[in-house]
PDB file of N, CA and C in Angstrom:
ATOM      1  N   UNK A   1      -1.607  -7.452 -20.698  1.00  0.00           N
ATOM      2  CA  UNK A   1      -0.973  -7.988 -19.517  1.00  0.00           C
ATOM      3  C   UNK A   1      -1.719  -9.253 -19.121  1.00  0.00           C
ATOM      4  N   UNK A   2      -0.914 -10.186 -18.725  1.00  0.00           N
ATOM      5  CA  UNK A   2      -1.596 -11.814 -18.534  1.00  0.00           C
ATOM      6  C   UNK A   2      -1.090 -11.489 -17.156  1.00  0.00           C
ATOM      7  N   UNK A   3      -1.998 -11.979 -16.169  1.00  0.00           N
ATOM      8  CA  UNK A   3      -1.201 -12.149 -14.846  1.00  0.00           C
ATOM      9  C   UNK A   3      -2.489 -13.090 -13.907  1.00  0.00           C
ATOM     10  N   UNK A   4      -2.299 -14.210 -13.241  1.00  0.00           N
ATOM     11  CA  UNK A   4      -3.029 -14.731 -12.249  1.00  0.00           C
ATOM     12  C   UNK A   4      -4.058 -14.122 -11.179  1.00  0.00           C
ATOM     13  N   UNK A   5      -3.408 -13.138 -10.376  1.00  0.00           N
ATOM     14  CA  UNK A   5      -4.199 -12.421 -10.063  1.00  0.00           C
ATOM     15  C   UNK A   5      -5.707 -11.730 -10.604  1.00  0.00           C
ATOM     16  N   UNK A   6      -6.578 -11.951  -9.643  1.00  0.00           N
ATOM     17  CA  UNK A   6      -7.971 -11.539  -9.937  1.00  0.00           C
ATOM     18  C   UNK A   6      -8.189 -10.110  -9.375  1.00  0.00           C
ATOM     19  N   UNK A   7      -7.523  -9.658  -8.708  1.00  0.00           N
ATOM     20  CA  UNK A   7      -7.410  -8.479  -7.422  1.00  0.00           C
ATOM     21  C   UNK A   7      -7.168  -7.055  -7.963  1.00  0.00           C
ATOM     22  N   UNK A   8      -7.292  -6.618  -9.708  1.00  0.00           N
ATOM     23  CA  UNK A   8      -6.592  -6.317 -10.489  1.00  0.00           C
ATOM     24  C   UNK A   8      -7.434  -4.360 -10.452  1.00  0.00           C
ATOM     25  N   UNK A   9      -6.983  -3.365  -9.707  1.00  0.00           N
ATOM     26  CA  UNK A   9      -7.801  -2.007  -9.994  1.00  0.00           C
ATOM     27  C   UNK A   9      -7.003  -1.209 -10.468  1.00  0.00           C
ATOM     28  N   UNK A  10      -7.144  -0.543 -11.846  1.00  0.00           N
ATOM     29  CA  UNK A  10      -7.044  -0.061 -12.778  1.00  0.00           C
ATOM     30  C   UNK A  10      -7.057   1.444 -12.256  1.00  0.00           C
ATOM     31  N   UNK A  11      -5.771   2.067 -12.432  1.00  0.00           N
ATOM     32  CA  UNK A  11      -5.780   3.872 -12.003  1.00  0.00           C
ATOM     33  C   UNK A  11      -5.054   4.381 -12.726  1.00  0.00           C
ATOM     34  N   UNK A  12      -4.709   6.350 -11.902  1.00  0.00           N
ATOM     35  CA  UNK A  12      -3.697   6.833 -12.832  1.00  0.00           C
ATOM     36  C   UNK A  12      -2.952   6.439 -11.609  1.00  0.00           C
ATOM     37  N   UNK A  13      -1.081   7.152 -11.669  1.00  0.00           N
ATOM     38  CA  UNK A  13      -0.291   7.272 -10.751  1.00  0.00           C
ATOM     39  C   UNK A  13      -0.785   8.514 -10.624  1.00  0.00           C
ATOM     40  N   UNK A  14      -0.901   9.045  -8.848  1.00  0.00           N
ATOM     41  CA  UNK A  14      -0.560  10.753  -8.688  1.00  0.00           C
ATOM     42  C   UNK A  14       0.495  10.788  -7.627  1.00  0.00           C
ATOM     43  N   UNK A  15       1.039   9.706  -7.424  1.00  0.00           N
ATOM     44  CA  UNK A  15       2.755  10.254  -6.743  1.00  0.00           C
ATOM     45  C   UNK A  15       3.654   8.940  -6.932  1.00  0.00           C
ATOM     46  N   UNK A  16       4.818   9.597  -6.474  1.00  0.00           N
ATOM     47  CA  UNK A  16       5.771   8.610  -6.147  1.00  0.00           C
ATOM     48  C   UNK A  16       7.024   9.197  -5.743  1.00  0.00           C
ATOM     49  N   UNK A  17       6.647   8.421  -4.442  1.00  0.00           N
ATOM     50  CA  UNK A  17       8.454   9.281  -3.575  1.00  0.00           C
ATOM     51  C   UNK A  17       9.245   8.290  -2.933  1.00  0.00           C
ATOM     52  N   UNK A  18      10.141   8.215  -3.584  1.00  0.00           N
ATOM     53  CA  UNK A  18      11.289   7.648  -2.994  1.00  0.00           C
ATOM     54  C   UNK A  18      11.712   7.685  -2.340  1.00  0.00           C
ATOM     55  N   UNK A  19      12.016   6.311  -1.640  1.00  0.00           N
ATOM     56  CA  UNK A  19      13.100   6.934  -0.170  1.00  0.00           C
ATOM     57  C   UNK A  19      14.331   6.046  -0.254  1.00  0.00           C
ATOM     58  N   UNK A  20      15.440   5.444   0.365  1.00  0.00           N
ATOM     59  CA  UNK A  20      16.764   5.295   0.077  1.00  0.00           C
ATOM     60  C   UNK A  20      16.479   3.825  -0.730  1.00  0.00           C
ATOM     61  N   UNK A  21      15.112   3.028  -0.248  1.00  0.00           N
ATOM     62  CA  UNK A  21      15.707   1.452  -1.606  1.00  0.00           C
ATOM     63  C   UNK A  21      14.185   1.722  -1.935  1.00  0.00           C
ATOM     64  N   UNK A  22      12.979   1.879  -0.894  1.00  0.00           N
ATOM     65  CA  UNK A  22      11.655   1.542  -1.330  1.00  0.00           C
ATOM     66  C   UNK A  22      10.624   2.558  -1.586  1.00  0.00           C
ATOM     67  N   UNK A  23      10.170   2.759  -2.828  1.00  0.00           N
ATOM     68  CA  UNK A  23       9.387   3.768  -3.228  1.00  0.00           C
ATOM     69  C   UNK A  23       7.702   3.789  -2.609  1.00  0.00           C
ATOM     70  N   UNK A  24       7.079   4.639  -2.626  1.00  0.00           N
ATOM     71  CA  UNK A  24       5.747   4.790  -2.251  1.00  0.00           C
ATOM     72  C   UNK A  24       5.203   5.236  -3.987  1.00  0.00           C
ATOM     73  N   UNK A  25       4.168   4.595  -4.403  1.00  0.00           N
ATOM     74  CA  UNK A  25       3.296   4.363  -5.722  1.00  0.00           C
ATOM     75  C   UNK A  25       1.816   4.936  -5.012  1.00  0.00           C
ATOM     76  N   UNK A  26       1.626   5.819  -5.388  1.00  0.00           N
ATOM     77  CA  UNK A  26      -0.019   6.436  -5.136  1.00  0.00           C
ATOM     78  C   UNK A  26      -0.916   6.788  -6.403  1.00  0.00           C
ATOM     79  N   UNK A  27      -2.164   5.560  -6.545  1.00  0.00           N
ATOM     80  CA  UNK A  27      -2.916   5.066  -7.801  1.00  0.00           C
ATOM     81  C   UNK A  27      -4.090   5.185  -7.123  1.00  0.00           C
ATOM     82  N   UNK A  28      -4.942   6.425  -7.887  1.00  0.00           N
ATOM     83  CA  UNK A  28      -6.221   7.291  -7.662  1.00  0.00           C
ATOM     84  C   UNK A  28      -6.944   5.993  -8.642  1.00  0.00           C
ATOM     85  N   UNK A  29      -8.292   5.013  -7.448  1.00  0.00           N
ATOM     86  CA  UNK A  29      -8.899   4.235  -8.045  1.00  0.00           C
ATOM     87  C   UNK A  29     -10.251   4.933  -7.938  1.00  0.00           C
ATOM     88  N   UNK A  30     -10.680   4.664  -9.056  1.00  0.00           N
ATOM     89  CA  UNK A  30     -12.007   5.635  -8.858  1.00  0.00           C
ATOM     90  C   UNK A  30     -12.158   6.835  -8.080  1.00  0.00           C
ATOM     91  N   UNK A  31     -11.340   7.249  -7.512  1.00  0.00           N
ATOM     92  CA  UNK A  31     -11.587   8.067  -6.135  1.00  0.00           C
ATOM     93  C   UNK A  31     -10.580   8.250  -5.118  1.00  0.00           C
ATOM     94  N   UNK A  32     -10.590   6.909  -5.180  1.00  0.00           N
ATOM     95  CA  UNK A  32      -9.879   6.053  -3.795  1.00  0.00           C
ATOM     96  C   UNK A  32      -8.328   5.936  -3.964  1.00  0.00           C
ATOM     97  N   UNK A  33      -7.322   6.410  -2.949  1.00  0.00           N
ATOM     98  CA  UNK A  33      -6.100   5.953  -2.877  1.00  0.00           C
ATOM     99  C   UNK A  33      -5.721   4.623  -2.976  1.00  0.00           C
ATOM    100  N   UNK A  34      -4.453   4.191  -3.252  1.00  0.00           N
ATOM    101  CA  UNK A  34      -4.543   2.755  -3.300  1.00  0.00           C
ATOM    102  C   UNK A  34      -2.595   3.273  -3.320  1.00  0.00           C
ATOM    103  N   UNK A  35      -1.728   3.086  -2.494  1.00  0.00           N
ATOM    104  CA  UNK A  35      -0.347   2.971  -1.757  1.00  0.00           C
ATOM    105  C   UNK A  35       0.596   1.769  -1.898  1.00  0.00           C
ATOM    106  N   UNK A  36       1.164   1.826  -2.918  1.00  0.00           N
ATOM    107  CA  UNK A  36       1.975   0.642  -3.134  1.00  0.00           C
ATOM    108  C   UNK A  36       3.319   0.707  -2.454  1.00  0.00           C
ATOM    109  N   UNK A  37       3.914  -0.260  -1.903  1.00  0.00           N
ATOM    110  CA  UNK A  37       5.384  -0.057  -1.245  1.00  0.00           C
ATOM    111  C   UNK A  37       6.169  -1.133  -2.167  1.00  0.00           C
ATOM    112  N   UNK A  38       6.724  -0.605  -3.392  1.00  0.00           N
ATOM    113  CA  UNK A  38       7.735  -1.533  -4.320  1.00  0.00           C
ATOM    114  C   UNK A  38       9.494  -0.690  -4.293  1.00  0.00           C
ATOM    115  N   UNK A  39       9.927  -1.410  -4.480  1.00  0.00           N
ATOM    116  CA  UNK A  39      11.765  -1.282  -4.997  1.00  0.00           C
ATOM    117  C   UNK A  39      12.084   0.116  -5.705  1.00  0.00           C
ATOM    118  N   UNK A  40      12.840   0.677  -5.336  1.00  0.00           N
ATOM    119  CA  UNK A  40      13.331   1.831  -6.475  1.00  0.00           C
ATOM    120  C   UNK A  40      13.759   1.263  -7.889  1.00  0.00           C
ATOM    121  N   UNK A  41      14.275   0.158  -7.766  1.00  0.00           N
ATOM    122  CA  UNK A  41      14.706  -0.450  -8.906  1.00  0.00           C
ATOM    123  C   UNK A  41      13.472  -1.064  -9.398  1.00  0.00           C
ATOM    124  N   UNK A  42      12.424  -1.681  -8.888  1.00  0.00           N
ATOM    125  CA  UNK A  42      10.842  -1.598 -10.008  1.00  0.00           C
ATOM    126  C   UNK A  42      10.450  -0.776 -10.550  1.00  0.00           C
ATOM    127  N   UNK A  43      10.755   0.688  -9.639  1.00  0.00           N
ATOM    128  CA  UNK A  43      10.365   1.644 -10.570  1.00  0.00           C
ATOM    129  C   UNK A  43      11.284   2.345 -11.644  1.00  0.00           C
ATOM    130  N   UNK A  44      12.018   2.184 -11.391  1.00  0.00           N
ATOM    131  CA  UNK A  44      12.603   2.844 -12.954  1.00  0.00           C
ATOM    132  C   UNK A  44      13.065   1.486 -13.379  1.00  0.00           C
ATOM    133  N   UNK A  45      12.681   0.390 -13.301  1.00  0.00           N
ATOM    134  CA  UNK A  45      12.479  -0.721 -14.418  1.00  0.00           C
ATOM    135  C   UNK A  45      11.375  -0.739 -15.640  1.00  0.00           C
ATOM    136  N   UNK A  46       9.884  -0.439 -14.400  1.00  0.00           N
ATOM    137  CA  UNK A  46       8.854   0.036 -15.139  1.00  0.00           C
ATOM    138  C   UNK A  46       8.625   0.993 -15.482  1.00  0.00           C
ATOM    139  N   UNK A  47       9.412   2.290 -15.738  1.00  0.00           N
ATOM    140  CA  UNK A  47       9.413   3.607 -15.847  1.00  0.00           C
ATOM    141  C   UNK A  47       8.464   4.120 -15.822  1.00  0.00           C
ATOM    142  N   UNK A  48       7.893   4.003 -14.597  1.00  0.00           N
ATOM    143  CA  UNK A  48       6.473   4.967 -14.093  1.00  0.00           C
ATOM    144  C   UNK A  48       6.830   6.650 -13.682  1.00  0.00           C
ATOM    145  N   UNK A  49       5.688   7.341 -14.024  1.00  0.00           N
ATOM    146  CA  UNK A  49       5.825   8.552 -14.212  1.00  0.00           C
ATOM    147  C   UNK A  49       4.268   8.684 -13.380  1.00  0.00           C
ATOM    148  N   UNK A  50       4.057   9.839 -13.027  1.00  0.00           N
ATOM    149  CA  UNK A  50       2.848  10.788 -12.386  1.00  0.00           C
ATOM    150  C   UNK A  50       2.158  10.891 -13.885  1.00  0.00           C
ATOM    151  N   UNK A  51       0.899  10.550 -13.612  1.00  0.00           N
ATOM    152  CA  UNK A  51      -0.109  10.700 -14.769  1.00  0.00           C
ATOM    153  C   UNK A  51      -0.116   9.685 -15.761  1.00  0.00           C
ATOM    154  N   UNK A  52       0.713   8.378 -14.942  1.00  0.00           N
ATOM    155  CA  UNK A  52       0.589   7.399 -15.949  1.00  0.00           C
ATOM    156  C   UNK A  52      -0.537   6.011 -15.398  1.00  0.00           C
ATOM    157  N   UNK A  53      -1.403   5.640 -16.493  1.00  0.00           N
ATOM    158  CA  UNK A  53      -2.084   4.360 -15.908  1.00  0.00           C
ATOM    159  C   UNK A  53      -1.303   3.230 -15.569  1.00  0.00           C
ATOM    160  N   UNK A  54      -2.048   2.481 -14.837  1.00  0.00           N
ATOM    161  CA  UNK A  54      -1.332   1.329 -13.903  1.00  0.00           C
ATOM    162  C   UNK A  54      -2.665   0.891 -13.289  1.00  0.00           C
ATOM    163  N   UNK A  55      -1.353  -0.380 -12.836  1.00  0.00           N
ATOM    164  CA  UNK A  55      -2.570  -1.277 -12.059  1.00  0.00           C
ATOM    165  C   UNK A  55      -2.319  -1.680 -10.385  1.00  0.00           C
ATOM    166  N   UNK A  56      -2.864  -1.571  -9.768  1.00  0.00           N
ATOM    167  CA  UNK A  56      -3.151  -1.956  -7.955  1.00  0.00           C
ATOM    168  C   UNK A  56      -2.693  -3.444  -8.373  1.00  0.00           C
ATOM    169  N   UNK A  57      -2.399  -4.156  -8.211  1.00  0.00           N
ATOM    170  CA  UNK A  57      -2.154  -6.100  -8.275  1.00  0.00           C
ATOM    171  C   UNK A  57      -2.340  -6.208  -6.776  1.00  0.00           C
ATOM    172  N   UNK A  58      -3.492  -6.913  -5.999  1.00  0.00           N
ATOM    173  CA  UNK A  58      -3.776  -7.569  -4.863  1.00  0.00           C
ATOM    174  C   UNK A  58      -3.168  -8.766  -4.799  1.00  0.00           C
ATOM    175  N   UNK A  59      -2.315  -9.762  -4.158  1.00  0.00           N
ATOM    176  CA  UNK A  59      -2.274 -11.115  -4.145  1.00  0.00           C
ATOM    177  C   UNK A  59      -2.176 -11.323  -2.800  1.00  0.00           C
ATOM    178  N   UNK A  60      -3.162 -12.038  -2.077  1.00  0.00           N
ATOM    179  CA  UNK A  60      -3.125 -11.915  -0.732  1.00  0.00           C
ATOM    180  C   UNK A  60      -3.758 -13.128   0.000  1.00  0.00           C
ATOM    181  N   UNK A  61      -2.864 -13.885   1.126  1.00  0.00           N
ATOM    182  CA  UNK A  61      -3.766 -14.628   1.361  1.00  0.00           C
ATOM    183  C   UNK A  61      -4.649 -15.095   2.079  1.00  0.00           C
ATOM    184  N   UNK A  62      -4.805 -13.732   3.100  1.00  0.00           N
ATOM    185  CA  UNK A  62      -6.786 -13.377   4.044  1.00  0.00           C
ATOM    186  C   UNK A  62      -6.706 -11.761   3.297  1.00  0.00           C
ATOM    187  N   UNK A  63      -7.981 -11.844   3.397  1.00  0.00           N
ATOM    188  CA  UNK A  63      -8.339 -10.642   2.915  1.00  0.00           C
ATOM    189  C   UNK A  63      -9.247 -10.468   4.119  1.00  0.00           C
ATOM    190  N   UNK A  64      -9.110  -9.508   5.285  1.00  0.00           N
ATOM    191  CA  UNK A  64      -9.694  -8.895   5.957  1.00  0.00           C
ATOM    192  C   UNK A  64     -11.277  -7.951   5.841  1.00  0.00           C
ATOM    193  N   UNK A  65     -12.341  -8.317   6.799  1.00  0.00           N
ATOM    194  CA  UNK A  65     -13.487  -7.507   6.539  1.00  0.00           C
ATOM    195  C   UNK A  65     -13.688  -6.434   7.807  1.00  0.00           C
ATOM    196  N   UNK A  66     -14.092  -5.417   7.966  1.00  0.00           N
ATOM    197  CA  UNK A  66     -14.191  -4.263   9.013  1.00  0.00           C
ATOM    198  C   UNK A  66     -15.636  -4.063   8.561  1.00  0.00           C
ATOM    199  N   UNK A  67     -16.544  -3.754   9.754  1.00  0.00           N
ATOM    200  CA  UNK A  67     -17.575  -2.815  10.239  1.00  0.00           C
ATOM    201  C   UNK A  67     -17.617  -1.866  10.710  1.00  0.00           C
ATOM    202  N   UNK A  68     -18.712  -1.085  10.367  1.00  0.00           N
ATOM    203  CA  UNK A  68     -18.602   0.333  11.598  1.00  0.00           C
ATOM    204  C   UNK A  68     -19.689  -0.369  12.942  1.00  0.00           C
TER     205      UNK A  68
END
């Protein structure tokens, strides 16, 4: 995969639920959830399945910092 983005975290899928156009993508990164909100039609373009690798793609343009 060639893509511009630098933002790039590497998981499995452990869900994906659809709702009437926009799906929810849930990609276990190291640990960590990571919640994608894409198209029903991306996903069964990319025919993603539960237990399949994938990638988080960040493209953003502030990236926010938080403290405790």
């Amino acid at each position: 995969m060639k893509i511009s983005a630098r933002n790039r975290l590497k998981g499995k899928i452990t869900a994906i639920t659809k709702g009437a156009t926009t799906s929810h993508v849930r990609i276990d990164v190291g640990g960590s959830t990571v919640t994608a909100s894409i198209t029903n039609e991306a996903v069964d373009e990319l025919a993603l399945k539960v237990g399949q690798d994938a990638y988080a793609i960040v493209k953003a343009s502030d990236v926010m910092v938080g403290i405790d």
